[in-house]
N, C-alpha and C. Protein backbone atom coordinates (compact mmCIF):
# COMPACT_ATOMS: atom_id res chain seq x y z
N UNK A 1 98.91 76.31 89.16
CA UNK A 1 98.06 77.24 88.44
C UNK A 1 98.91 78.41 87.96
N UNK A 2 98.76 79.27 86.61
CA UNK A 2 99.32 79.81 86.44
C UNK A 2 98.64 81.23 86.54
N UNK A 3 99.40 82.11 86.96
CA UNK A 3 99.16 84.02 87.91
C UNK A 3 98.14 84.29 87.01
N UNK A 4 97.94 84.44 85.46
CA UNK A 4 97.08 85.21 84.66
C UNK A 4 95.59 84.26 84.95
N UNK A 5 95.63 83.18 84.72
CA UNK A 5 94.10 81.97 84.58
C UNK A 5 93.95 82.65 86.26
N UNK A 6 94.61 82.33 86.97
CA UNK A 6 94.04 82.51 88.61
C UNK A 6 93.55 84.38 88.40
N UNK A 7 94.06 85.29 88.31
CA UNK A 7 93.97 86.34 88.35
C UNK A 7 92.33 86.39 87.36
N UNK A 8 92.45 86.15 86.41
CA UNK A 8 91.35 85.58 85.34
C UNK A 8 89.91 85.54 86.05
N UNK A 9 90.10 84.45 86.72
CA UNK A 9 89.37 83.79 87.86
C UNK A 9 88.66 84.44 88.60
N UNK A 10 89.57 84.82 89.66
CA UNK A 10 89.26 85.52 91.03
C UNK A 10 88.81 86.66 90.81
N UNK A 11 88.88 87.28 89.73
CA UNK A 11 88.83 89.21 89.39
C UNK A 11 87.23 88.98 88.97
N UNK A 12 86.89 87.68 88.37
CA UNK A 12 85.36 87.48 87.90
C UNK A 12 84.83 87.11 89.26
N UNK A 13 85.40 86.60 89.86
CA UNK A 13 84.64 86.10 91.16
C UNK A 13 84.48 87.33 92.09
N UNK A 14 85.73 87.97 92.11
CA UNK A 14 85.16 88.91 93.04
C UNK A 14 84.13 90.14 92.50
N UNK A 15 84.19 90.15 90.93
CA UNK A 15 83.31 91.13 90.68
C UNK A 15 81.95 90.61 90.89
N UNK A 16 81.88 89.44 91.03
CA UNK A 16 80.10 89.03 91.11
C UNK A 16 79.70 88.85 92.54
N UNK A 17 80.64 89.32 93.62
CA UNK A 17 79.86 89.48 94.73
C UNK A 17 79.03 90.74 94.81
N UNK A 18 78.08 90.12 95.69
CA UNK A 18 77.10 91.51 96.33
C UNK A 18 77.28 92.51 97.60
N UNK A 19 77.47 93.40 97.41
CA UNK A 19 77.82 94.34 98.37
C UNK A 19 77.58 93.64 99.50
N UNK A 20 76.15 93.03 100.38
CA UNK A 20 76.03 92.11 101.34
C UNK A 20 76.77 91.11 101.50
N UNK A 21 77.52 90.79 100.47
CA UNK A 21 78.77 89.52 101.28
C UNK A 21 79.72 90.42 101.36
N UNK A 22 80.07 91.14 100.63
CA UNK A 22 81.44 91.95 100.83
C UNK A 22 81.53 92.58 102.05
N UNK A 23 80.27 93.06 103.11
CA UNK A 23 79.86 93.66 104.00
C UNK A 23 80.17 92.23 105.27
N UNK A 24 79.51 91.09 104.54
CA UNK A 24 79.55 90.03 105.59
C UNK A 24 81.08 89.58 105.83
N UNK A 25 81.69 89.68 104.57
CA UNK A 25 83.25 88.97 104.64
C UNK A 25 84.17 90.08 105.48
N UNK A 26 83.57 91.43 104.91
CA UNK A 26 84.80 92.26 105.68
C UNK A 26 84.69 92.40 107.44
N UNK A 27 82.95 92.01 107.92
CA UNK A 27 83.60 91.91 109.43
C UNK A 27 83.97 90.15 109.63
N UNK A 28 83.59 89.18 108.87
CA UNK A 28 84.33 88.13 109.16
C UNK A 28 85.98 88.53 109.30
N UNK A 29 86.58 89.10 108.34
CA UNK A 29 87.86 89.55 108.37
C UNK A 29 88.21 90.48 109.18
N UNK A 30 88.15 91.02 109.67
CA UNK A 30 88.18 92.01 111.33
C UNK A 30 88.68 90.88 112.13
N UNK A 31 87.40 90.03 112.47
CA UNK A 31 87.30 89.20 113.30
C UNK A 31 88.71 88.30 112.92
N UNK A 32 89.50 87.46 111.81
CA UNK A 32 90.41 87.11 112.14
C UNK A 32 91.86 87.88 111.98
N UNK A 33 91.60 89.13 111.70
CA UNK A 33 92.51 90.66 111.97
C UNK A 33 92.82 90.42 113.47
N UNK A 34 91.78 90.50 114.18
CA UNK A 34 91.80 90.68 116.07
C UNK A 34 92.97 89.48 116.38
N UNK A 35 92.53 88.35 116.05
CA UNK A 35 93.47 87.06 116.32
C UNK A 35 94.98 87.19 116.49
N UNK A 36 95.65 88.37 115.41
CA UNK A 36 96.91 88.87 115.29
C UNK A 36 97.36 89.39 116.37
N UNK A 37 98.69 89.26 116.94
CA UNK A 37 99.17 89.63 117.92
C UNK A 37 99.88 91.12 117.36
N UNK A 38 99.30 92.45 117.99
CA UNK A 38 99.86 93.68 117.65
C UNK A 38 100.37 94.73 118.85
N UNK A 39 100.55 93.75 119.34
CA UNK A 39 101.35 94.24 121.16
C UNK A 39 102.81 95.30 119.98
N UNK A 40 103.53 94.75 119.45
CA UNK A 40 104.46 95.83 119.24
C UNK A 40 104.78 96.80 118.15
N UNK A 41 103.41 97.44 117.80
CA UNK A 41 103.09 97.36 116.43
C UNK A 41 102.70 98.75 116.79
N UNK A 42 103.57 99.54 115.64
CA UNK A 42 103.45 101.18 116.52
C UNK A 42 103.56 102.24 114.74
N UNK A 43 103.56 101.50 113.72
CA UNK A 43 103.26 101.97 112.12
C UNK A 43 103.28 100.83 111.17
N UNK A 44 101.77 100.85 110.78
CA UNK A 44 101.06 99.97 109.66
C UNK A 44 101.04 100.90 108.55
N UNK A 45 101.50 100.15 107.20
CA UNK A 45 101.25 100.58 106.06
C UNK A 45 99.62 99.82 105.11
N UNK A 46 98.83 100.59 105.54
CA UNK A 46 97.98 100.11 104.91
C UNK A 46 97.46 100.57 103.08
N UNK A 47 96.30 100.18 103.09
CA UNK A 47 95.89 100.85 101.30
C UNK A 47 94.55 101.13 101.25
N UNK A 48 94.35 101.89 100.58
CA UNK A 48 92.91 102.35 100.19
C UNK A 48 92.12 101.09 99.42
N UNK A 49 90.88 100.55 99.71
CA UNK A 49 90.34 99.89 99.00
C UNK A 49 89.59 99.99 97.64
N UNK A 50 89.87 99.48 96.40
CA UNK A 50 89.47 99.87 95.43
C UNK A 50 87.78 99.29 95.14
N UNK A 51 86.57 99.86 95.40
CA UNK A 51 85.28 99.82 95.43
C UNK A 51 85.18 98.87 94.08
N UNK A 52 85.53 99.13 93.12
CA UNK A 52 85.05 98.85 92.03
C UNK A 52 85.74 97.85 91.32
N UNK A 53 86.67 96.97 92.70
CA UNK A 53 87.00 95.95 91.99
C UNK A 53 86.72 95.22 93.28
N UNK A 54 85.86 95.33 94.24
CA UNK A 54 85.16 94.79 95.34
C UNK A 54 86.57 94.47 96.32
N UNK A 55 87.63 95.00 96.90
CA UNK A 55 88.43 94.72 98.12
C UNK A 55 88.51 94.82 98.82
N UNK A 56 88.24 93.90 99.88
CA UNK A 56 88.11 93.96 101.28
C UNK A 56 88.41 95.24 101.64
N UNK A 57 87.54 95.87 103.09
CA UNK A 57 87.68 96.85 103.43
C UNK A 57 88.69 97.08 104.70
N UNK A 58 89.68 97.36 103.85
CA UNK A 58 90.62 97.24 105.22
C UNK A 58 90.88 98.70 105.85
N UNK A 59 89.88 99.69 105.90
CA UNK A 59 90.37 100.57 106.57
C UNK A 59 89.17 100.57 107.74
N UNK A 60 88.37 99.30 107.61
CA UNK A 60 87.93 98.66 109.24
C UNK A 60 88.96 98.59 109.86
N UNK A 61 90.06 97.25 109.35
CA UNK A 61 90.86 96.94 110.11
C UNK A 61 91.76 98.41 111.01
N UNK A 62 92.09 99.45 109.85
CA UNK A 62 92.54 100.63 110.29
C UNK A 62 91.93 100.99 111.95
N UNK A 63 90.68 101.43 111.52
CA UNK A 63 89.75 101.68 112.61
C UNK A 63 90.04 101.15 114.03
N UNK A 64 89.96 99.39 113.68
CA UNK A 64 90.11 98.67 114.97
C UNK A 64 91.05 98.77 115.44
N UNK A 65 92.87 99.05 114.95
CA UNK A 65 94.03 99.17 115.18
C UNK A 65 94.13 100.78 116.17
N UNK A 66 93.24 102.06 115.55
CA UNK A 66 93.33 102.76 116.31
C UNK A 66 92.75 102.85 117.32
N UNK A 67 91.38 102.43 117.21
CA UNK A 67 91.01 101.78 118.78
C UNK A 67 91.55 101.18 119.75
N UNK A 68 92.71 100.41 119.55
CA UNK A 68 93.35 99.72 120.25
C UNK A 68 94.62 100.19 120.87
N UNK A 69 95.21 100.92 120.05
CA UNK A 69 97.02 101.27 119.69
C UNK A 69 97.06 102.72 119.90
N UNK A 70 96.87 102.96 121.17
CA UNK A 70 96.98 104.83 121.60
C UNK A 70 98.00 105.05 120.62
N UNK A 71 97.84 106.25 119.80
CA UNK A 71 99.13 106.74 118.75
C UNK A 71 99.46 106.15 117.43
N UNK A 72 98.82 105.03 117.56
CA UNK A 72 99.36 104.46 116.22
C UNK A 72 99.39 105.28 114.70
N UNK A 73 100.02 104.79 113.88
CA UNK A 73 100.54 105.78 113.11
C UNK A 73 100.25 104.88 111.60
N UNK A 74 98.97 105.03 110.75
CA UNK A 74 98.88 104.82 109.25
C UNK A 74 99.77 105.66 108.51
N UNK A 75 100.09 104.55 107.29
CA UNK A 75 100.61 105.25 106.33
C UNK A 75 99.93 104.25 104.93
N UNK A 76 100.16 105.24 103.64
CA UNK A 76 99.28 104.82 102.55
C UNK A 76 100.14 104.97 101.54
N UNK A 77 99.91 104.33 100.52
CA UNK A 77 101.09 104.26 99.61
C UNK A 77 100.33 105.23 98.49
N UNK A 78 101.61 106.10 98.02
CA UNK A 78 101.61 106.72 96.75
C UNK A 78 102.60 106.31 95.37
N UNK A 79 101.43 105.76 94.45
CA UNK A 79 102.49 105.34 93.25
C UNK A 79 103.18 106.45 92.66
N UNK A 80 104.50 106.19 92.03
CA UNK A 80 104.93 106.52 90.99
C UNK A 80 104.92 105.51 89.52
N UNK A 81 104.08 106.01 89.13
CA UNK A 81 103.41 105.19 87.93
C UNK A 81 104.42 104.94 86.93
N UNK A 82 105.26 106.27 86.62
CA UNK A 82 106.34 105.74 85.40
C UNK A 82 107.68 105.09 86.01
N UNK A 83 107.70 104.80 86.62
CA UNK A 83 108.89 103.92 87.39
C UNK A 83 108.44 102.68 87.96
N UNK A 84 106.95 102.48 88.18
CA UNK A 84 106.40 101.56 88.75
C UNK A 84 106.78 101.22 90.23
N UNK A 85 106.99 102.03 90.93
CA UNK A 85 107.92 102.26 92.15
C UNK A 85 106.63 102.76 93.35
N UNK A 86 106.39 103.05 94.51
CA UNK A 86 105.74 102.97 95.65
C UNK A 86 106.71 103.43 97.33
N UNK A 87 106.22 104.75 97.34
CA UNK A 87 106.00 104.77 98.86
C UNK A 87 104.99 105.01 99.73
N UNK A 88 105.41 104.77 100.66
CA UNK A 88 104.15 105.08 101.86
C UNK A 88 104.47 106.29 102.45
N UNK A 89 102.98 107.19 102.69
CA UNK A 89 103.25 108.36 103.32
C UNK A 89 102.47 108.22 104.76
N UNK A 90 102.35 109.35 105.47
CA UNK A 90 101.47 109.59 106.64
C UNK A 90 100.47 109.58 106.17
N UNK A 91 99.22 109.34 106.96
CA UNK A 91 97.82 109.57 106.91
C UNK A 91 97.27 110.95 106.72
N UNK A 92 96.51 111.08 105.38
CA UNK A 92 96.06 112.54 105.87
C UNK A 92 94.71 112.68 105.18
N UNK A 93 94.04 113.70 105.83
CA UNK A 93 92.28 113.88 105.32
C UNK A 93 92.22 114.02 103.60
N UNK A 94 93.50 114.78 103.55
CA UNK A 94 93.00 115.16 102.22
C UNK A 94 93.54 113.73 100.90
N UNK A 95 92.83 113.47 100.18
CA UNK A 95 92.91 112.35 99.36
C UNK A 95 92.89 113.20 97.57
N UNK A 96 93.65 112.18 97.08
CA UNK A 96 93.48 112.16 95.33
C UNK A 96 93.21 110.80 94.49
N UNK A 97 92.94 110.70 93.76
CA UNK A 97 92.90 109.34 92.71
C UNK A 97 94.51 109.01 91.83
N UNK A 98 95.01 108.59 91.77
CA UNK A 98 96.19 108.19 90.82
C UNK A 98 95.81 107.81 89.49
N UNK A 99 96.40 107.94 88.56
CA UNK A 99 96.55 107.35 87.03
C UNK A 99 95.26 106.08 87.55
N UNK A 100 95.68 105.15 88.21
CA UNK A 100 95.18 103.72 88.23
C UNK A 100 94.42 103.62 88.65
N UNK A 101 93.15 104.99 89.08
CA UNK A 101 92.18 105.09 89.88
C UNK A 101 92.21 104.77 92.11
N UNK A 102 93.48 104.70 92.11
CA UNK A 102 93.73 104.36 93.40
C UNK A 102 93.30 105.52 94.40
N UNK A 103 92.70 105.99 95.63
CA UNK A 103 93.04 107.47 96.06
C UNK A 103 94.31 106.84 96.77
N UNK A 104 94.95 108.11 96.93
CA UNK A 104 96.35 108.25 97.68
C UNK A 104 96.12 109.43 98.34
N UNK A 105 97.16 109.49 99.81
CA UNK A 105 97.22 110.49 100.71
C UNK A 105 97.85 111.95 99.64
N UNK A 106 97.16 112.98 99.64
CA UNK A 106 98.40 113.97 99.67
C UNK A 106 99.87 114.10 100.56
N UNK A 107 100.48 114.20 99.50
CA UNK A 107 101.96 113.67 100.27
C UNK A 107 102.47 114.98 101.47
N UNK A 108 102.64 114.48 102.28
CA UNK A 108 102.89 115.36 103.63
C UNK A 108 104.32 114.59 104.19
N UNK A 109 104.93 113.61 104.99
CA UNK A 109 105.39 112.93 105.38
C UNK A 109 105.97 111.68 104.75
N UNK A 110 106.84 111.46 104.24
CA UNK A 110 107.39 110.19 104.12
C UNK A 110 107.38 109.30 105.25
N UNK A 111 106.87 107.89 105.06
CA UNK A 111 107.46 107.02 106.19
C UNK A 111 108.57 105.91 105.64
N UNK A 112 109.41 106.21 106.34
CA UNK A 112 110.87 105.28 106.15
C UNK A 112 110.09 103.80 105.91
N UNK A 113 111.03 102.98 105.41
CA UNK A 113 110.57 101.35 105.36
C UNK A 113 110.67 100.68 106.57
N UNK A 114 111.90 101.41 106.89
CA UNK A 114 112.12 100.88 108.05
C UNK A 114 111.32 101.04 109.65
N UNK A 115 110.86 102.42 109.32
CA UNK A 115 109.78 102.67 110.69
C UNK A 115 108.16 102.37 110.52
N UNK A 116 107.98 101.05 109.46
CA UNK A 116 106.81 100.58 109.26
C UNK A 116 107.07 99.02 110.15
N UNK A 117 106.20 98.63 110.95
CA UNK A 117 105.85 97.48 111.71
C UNK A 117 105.81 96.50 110.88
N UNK A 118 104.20 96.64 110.46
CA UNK A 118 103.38 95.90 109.31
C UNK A 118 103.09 96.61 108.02
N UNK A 119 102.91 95.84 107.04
CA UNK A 119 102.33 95.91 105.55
C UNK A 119 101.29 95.33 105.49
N UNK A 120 99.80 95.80 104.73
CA UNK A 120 98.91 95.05 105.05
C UNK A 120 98.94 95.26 103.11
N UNK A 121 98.83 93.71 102.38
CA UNK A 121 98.77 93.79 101.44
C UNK A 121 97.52 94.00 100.30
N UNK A 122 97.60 94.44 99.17
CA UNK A 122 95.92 94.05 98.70
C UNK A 122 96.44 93.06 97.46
N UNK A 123 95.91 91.98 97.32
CA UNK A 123 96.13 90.74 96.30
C UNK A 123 94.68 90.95 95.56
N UNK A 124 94.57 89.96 94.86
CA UNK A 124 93.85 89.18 94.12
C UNK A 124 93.55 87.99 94.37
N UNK A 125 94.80 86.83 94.68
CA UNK A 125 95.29 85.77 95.29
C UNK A 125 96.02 85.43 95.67
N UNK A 126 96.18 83.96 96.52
CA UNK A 126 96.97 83.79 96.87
C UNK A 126 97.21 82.55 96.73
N UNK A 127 98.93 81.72 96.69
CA UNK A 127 98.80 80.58 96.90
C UNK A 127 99.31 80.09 98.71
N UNK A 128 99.63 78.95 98.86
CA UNK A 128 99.47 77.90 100.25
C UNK A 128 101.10 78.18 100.52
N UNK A 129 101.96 78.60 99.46
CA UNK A 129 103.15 79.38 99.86
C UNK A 129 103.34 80.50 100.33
N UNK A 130 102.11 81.23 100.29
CA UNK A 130 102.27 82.91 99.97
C UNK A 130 102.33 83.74 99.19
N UNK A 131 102.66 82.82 98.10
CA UNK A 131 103.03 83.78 96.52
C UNK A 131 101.61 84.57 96.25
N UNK A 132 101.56 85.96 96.21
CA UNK A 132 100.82 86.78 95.94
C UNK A 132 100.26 86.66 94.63
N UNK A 133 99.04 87.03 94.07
CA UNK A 133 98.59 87.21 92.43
C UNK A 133 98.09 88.47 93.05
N UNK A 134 98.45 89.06 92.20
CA UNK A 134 98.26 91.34 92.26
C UNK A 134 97.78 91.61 91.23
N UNK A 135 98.14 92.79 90.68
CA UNK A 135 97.58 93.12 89.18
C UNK A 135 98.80 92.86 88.18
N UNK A 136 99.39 92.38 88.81
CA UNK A 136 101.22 92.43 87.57
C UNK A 136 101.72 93.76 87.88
N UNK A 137 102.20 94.87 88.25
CA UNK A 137 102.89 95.62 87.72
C UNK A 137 103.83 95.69 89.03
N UNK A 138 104.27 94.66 89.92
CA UNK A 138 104.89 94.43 90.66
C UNK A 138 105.81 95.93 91.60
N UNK A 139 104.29 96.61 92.01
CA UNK A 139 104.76 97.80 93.12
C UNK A 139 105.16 97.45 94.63
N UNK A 140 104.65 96.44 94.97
CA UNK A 140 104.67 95.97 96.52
C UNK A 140 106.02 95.20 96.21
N UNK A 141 106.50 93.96 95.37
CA UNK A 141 107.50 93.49 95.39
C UNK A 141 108.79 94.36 95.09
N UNK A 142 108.44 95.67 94.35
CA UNK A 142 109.65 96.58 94.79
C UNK A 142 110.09 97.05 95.95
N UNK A 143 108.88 97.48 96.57
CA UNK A 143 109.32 98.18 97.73
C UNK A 143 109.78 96.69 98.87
N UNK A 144 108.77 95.86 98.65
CA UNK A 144 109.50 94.94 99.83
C UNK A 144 110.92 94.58 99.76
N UNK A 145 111.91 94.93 98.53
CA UNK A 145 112.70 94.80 98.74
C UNK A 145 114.03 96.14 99.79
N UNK A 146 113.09 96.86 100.08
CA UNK A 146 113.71 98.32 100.60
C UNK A 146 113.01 97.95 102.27
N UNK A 147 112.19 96.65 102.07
CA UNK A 147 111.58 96.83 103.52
C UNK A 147 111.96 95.63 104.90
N UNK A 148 111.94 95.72 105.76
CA UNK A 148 112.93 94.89 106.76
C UNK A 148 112.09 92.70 106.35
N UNK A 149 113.02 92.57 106.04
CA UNK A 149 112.29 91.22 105.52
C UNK A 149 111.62 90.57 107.02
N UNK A 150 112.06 90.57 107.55
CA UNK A 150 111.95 89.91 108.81
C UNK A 150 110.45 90.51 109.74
N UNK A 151 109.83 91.55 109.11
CA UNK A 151 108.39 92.21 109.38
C UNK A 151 107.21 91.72 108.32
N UNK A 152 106.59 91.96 109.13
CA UNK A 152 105.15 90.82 108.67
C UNK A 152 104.82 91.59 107.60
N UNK A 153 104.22 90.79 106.09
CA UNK A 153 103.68 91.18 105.25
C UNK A 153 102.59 90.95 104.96
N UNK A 154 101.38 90.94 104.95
CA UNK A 154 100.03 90.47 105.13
C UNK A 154 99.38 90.90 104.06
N UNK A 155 98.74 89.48 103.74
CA UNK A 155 97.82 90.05 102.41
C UNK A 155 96.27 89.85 103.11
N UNK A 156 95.35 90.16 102.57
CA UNK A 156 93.80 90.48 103.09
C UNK A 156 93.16 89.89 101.46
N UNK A 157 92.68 88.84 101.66
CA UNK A 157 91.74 88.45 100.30
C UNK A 157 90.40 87.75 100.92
N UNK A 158 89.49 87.64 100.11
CA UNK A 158 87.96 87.39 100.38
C UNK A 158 88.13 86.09 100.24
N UNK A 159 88.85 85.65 98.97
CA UNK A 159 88.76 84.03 99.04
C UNK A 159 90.30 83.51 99.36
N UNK A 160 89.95 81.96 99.85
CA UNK A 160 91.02 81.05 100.43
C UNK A 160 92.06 80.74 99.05
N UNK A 161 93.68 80.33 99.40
CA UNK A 161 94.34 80.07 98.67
C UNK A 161 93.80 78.90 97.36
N UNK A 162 94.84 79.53 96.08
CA UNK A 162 94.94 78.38 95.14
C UNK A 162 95.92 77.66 95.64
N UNK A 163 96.11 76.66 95.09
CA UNK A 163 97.03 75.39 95.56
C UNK A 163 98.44 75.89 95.43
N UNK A 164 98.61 76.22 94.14
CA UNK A 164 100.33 76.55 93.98
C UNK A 164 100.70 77.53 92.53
N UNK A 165 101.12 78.65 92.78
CA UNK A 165 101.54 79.32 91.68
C UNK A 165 102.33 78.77 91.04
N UNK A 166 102.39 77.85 89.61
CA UNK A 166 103.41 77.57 89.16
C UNK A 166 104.15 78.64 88.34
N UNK A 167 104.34 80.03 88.06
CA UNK A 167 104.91 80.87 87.80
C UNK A 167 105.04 81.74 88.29
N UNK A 168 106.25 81.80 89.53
CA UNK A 168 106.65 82.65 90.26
C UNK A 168 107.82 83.36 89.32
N UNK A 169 108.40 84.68 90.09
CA UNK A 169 109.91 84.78 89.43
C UNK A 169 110.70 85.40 91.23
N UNK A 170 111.82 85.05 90.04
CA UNK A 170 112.95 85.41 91.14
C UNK A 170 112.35 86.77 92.17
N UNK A 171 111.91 87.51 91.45
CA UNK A 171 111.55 88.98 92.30
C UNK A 171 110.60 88.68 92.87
N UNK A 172 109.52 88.12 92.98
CA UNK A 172 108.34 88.07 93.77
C UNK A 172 108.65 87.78 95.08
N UNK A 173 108.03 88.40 96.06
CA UNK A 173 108.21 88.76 97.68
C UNK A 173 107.25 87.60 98.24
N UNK A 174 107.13 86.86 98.91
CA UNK A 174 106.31 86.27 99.34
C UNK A 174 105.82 87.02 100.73
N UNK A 175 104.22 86.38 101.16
CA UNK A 175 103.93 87.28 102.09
C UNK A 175 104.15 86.31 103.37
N UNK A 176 104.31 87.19 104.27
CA UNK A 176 104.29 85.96 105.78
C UNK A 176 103.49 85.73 106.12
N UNK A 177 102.14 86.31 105.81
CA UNK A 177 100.68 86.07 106.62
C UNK A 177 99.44 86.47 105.65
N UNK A 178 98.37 85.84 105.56
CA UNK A 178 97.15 86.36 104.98
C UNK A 178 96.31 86.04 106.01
N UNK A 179 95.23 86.75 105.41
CA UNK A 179 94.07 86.85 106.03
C UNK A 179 92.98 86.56 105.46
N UNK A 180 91.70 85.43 105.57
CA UNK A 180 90.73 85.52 104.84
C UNK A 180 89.41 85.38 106.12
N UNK A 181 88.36 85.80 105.54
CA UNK A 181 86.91 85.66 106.42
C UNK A 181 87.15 84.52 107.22
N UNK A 182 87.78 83.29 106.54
CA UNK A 182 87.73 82.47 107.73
C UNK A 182 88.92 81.76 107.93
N UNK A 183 89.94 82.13 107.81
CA UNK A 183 91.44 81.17 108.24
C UNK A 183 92.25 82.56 108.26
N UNK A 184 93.21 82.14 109.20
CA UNK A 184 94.57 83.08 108.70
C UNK A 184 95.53 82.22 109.17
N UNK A 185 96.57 82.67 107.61
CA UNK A 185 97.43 81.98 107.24
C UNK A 185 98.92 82.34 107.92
N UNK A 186 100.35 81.45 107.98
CA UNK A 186 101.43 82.05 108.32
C UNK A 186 101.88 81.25 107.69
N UNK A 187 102.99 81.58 106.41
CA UNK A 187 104.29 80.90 105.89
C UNK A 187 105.04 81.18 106.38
């Protein structure tokens, strides 16, 4: 399948859910969040969910991680839009919207790449390799290249993989793990 028809696809599909499945899928997805082993897991880079293009709510998952993880330490990514470039900062109350409608932390703290555990990704799709479908403007595959390859990259989508991206490129990051309401995945 090729990134734009799938992206095509899924962006109509997910806009025609109803808040009540999106509600039902995101604690299905908790539930196979828990399954993950996070014994050594001490800074997650997570993301704000964009409402209005229906994405899983992963700052449940946030929630459940601090429930669990005395100290644990969020961080949220802030674009740089004319470079197309991305870091993650500390967590903080106060929020803004970006160019792309995203909110982002007010920047307080940088977090190194390296003192992030996990990446919890936001896709569109996915394929049975991992190959991510995003929005195109390839911010996460920049930074994963600044980030320890060998740490889990996790994407969070509502629906199960397409079969196979037949248009990958050299730069695309593959992820090591997804997550959906009802399977989670490991390449």
């Amino acid at each position: 399948m090729i990134k734009s028809i799938a992206r095509k696809q899924l962006i109509a599909q997910r806009k025609n859910l109803m808040l009540n499945e999106c509600l039902k899928m995101d604690d299905l997805l908790l539930i196979q969040f828990q399954k993950l082993d996070w014994s050594n897991v001490h800074c997650v880079a997570n993301f704000y969910p964009l409402e209005q293009h229906n994405e899983p709510n992963t700052l449940l998952l946030a929630k459940y991680l601090k429930a669990i993880i005395p100290g644990i330490r969020m961080a949220y990514p802030i674009s740089d839009t004319n470079n197309l470039t991305m870091n993650f900062y500390a967590e903080t109350q106060t929020l803004h919207k970006n160019a792309y409608g995203i909110m982002e932390p007010m920047p307080s703290q940088l977090i190194e790449p390296a003192s992030i555990d996990v990446v919890l990704v936001p896709l569109i799709g996915f394929d049975r390799a991992g190959h991510r479908i995003g929005f195109g403007k390839g911010f996460y595959d920049k930074y994963f290249n600044q980030f320890p390859s060998n740490r889990p990259r996790i994407g969070v989508s509502y629906f199960e993989p397409v079969p196979n991206i037949q248009d990958t490129h050299e730069f695309d990051v593959p992820l090591t793990h997804c997550i959906t309401p009802w399977n989670s995945y490991e390449f």
